[in-house]
Protein backbone atom coordinates (compact mmCIF):
# COMPACT_ATOMS: atom_id res chain seq x y z
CA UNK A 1 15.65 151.20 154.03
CA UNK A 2 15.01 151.34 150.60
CA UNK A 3 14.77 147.97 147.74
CA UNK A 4 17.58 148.41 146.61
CA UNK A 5 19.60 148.29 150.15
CA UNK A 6 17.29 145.39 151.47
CA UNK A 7 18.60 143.59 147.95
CA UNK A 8 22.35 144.56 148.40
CA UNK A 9 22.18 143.49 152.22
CA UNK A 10 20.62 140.00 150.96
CA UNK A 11 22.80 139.62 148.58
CA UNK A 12 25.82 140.44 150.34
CA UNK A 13 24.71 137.69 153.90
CA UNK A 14 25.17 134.04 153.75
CA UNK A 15 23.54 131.08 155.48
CA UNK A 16 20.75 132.45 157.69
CA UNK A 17 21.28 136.18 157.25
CA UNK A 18 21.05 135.94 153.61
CA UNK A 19 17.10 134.11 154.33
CA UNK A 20 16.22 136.20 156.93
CA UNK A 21 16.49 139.56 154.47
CA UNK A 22 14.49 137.71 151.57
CA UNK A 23 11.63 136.69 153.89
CA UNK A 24 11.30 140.33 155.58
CA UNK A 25 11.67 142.19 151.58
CA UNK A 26 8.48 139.43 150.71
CA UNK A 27 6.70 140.56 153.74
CA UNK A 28 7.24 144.12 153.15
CA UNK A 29 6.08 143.97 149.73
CA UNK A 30 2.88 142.07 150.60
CA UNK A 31 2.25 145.28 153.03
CA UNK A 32 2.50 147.65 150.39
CA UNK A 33 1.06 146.38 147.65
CA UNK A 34 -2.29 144.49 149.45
CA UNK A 35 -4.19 146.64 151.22
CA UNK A 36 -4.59 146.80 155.21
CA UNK A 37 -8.79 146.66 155.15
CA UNK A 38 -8.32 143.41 152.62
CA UNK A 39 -5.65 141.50 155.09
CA UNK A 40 -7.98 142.08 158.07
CA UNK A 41 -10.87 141.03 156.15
CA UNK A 42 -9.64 138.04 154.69
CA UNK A 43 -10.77 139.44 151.26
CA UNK A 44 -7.68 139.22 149.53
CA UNK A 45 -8.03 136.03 147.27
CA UNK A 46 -11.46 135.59 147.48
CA UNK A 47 -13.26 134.47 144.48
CA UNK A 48 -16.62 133.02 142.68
CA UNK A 49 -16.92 131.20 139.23
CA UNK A 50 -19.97 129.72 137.82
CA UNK A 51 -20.38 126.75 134.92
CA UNK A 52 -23.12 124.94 133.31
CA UNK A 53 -21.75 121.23 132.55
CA UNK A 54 -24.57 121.49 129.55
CA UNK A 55 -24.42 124.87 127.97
CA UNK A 56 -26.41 123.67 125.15
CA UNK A 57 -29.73 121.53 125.56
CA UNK A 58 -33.43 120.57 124.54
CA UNK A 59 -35.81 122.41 126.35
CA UNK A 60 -36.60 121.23 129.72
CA UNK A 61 -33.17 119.21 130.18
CA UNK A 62 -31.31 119.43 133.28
CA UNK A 63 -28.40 121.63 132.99
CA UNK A 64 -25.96 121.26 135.81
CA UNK A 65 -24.86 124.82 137.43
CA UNK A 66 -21.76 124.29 139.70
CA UNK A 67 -20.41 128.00 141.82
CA UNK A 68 -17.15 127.50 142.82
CA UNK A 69 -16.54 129.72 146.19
CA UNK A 70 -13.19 130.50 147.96
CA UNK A 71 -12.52 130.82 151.03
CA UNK A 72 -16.04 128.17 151.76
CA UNK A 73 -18.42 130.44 153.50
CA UNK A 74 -21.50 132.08 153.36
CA UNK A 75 -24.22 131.15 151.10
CA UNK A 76 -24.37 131.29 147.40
CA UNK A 77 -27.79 132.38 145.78
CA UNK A 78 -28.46 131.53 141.90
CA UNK A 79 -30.60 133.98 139.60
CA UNK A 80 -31.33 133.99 136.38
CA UNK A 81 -33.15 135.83 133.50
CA UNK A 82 -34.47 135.01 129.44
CA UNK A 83 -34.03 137.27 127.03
CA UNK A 84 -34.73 141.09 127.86
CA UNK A 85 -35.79 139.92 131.49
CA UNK A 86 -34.62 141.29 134.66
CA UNK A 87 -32.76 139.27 137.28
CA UNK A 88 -34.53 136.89 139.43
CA UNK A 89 -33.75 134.72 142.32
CA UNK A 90 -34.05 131.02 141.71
CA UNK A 91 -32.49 129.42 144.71
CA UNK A 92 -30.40 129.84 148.00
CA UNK A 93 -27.72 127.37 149.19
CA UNK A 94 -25.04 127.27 151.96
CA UNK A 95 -21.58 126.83 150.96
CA UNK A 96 -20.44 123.41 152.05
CA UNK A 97 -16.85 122.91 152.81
CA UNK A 98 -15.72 121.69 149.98
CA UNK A 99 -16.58 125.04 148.36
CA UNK A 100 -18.83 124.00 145.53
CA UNK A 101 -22.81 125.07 145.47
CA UNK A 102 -24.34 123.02 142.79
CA UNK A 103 -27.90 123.37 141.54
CA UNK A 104 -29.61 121.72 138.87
CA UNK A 105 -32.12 123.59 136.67
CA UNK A 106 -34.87 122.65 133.56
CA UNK A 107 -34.58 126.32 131.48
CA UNK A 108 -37.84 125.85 128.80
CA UNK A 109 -36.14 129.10 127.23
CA UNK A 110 -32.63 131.05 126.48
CA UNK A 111 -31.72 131.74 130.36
CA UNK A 112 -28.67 133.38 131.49
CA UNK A 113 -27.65 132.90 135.10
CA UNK A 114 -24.83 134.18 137.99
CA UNK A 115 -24.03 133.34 141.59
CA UNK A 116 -24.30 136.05 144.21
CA UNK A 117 -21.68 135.03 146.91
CA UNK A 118 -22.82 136.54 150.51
CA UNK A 119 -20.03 135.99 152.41
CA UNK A 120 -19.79 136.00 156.72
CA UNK A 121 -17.41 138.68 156.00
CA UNK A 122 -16.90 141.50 153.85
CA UNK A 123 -19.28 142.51 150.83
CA UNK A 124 -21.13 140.40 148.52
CA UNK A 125 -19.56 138.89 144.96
CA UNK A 126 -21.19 138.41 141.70
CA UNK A 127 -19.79 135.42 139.43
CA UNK A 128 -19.36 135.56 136.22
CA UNK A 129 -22.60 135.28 133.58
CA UNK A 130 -23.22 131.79 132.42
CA UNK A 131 -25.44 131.28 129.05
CA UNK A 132 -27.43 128.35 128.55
CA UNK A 133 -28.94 127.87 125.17
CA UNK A 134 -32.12 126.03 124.76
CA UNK A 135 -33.67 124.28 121.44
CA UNK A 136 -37.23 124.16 121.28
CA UNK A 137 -38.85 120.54 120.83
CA UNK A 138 -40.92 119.57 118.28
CA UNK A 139 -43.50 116.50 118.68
CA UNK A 140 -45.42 115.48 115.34
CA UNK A 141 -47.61 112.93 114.73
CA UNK A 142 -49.79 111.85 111.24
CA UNK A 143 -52.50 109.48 110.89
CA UNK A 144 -55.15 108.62 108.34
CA UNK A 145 -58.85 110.72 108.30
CA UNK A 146 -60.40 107.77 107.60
CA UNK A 147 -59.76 103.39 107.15
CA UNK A 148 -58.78 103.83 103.73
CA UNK A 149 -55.22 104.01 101.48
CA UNK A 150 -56.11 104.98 98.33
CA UNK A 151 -55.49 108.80 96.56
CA UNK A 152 -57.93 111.53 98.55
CA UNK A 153 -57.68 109.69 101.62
CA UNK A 154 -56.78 112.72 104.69
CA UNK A 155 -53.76 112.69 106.49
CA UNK A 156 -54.44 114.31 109.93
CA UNK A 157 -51.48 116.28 111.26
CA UNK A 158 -51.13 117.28 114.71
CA UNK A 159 -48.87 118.10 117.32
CA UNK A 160 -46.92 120.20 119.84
CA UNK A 161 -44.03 122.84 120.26
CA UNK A 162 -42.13 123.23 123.37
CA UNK A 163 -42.00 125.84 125.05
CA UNK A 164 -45.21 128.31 123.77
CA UNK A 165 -44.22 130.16 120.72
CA UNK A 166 -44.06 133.72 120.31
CA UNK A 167 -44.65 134.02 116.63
CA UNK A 168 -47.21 131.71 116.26
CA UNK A 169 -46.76 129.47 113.01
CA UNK A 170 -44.98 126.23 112.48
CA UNK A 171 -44.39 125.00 108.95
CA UNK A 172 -45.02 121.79 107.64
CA UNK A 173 -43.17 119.84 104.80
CA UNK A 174 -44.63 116.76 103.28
CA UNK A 175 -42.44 114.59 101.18
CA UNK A 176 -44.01 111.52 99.01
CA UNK A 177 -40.71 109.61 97.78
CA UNK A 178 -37.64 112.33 97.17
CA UNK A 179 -40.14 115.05 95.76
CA UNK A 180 -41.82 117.96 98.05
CA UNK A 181 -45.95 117.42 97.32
CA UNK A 182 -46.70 120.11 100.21
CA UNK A 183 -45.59 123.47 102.04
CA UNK A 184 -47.12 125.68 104.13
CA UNK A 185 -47.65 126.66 106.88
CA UNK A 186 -49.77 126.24 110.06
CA UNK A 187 -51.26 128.35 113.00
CA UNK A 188 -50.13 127.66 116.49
CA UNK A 189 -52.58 127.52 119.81
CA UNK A 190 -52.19 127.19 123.56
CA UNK A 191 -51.56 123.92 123.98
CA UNK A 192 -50.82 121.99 127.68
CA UNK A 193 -49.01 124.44 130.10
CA UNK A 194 -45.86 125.85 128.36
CA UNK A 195 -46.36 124.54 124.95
CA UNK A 196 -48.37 125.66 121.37
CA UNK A 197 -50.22 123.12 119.71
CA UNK A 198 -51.24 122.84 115.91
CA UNK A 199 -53.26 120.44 113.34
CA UNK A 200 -53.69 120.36 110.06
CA UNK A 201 -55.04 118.31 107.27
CA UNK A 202 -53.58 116.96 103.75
CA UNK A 203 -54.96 114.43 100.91
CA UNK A 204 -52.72 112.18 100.19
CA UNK A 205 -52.05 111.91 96.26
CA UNK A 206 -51.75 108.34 96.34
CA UNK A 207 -51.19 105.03 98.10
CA UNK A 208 -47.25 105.05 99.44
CA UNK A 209 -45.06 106.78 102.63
CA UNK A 210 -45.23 110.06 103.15
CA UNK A 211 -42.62 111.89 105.21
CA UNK A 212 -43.79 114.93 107.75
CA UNK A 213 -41.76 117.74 108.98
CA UNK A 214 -43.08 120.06 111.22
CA UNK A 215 -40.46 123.38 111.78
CA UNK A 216 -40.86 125.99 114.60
CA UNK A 217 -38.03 128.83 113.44
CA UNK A 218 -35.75 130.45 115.94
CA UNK A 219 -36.92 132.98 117.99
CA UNK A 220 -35.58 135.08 120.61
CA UNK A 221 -36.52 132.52 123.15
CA UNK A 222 -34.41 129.60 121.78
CA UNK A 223 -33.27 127.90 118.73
CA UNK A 224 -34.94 126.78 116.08
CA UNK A 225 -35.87 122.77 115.54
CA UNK A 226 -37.71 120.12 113.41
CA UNK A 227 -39.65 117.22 113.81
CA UNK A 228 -40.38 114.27 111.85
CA UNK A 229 -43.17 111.47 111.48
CA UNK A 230 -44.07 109.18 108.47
CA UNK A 231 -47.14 107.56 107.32
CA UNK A 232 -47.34 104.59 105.05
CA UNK A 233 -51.26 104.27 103.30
């Protein structure tokens, strides 16, 4: 019987007859249009989504990464990669009943991540690609060469960026009241495990505050960011 009959015969029953015909059109169309393999399987309606509550964070934050399974089975396994890398696992977790696998990470760098759902049944599913972008940190700290406040006296400059740098200069800004008395730029070294350090040296023009900014540019890594200090002589 074709659509068109099943749709006439509906239309032309009451009461029972007219429900009957409705319910056995649905179930026809369900068998034609879903396959037989994904019925059996269970497959049909199966799905995995991934989110990062903080998309956007300072290095070394926790970023929240919720997968969002269904039907709840299986095991969910998070990867992740930084820029130009390849695909790595980072962790493995069963999929409770409630259907949500939540993991909590501390990227240093740009990192992108999925979900690879491997389910009791049927093949494995890849979520969606979640991008969390990272903001470098930058720690800077000023204090005088020597016990003394008047003009010559050294201003030692020091600090840290986080994570290591790949091109290896942070510049430093020196402000004495609203004008600009310094520019330039310094060198980065290894510093403590995944950070640069740097130091440098100015004499200070007179007695007064001087504001320091020390900037670390954007890279491929993650964002560009600033720090500040201030000494008063």
């Amino acid at each position: 019987m074709s659509f068109r009959s099943l749709l006439k015969a509906g239309t032309g029953m009451r009461g029972y007859g007219r429900v009957a015909a409705l319910v056995t059109l649905c179930l026809l169309i369900v068998v034609l249009v879903v396959p037989a393999s994904a019925l059996a399987k269970g497959s049909y309606g199966a799905s995995i989504t991934l989110k990062a509550l903080s998309p956007t964070v300072k290095a070394g934050a926790t970023v929240s990464l919720t997968a969002k399974v269904r039907p709840a089975e299986g095991s969910v396994t998070f990867q992740a990669h930084g820029a130009g890398g390849a695909w790595a696992d980072v962790a493995t977790k069963a999929v409770p009943v409630s259907g949500l696998v939540k993991l909590d990470v501390k990227p240093l760098r740009h990192t992108w991540y999925r979900a690879i759902w491997t389910r009791d049944s049927g093949a494995t599913v890849k979520s969606n690609t979640v991008w969390v972008k990272v903001f470098a940190i930058v720690n800077v700290y000023a204090e005088p060469g020597v016990y003394a406040t008047g003009a010559g006296t050294p201003i030692m400059i020091h600090g840290m960026v986080i994570p290591k740098s790949p091109d290896g200069q942070v510049w430093i800004n020196i402000m004495y009241g609203t004008t600009t008395v310094a520019h330039f730029p310094v060198d980065l070294t290894a510093g403590p495990g995944d950070a640069s350090s740097f130091s440098a040296t100015f004499n200070a023009m007179a007695p007064g505050t001087y504001i320091i900014k020390a900037r670390v540019g954007r890279t491929a890594d993650f964002f560009g960011a600033n720090g500040f200090t201030s000494i008063t002589l």
